[in-house]
Protein backbone atom coordinates (compact mmCIF):
# COMPACT_ATOMS: atom_id res chain seq x y z
CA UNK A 1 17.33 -28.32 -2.22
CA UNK A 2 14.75 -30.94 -2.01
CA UNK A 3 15.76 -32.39 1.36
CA UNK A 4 16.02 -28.48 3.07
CA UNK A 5 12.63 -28.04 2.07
CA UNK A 6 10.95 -29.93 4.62
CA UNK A 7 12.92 -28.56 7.26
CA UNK A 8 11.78 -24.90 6.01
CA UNK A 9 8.25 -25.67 6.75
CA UNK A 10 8.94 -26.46 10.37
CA UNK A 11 11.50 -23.92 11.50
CA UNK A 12 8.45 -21.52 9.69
CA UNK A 13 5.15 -23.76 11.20
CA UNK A 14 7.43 -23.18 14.73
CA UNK A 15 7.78 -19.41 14.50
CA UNK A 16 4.23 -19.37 13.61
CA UNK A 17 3.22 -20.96 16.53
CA UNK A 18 5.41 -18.95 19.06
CA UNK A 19 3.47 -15.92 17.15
CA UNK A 20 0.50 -17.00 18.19
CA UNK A 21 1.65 -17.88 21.64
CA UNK A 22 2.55 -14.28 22.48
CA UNK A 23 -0.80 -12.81 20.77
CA UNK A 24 -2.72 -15.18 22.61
CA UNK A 25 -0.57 -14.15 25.96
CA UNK A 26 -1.04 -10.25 25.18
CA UNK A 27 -4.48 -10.50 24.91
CA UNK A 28 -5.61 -12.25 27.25
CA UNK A 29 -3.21 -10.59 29.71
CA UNK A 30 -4.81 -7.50 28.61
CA UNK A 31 -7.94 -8.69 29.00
CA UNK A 32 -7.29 -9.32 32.76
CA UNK A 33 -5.60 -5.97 33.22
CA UNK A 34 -8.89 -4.28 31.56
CA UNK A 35 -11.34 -6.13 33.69
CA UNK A 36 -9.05 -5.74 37.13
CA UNK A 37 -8.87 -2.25 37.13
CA UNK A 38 -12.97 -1.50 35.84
CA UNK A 39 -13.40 -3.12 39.10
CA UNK A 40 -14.83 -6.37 38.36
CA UNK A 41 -12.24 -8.78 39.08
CA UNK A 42 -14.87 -11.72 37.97
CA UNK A 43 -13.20 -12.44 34.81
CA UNK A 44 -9.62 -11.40 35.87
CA UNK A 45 -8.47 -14.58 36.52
CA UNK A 46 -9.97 -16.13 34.04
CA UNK A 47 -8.32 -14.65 31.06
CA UNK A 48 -5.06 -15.11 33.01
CA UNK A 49 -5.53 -19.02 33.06
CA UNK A 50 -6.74 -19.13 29.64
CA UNK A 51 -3.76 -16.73 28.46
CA UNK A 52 -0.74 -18.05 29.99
CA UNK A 53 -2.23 -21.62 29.09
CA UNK A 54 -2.62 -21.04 25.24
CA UNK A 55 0.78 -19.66 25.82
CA UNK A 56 2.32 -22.37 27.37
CA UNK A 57 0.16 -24.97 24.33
CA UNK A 58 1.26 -22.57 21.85
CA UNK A 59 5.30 -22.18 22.77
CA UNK A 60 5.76 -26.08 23.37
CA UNK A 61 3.99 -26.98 20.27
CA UNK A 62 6.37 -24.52 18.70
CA UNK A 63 9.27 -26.46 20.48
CA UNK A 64 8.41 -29.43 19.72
CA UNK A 65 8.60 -28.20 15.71
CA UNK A 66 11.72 -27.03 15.98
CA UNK A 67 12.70 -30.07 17.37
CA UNK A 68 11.89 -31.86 14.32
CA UNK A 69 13.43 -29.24 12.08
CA UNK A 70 16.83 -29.57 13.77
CA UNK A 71 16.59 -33.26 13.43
CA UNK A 72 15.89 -33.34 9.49
């Protein structure tokens, strides 16, 4: 029981951070929807870099977790 614990806390630190990954892609994608279609396309692609490159931190920082959970 001891030795599965560890393991636990990554497989649920690397769902955590593939949560965060697809808030952080909704909103900002959202975001850049919002602000292309009020006209103002200043910020557009802005919150499309900084969405789909939280995402991108977010999901591999989540792999990279769940590589050390398989590993033990």
């Amino acid at each position: 029981m001891a030795e599965e614990l560890p393991k636990l806390m990554y497989v649920i630190s690397a769902r955590i951070y593939a949560g965060i990954s697809m808030v952080f892609l909704v909103v900002y994608t959202t975001l850049a929807i919002y602000e292309h279609f009020t006209g103002t396309d200043q910020w557009t692609l802005y919150f499309l870099m900084l969405g789909f490159g939280f995402f991108l931190l977010f999901f591999i920082m989540s792999g990279r977790t769940m590589k050390k959970a398989l590993k033990g």
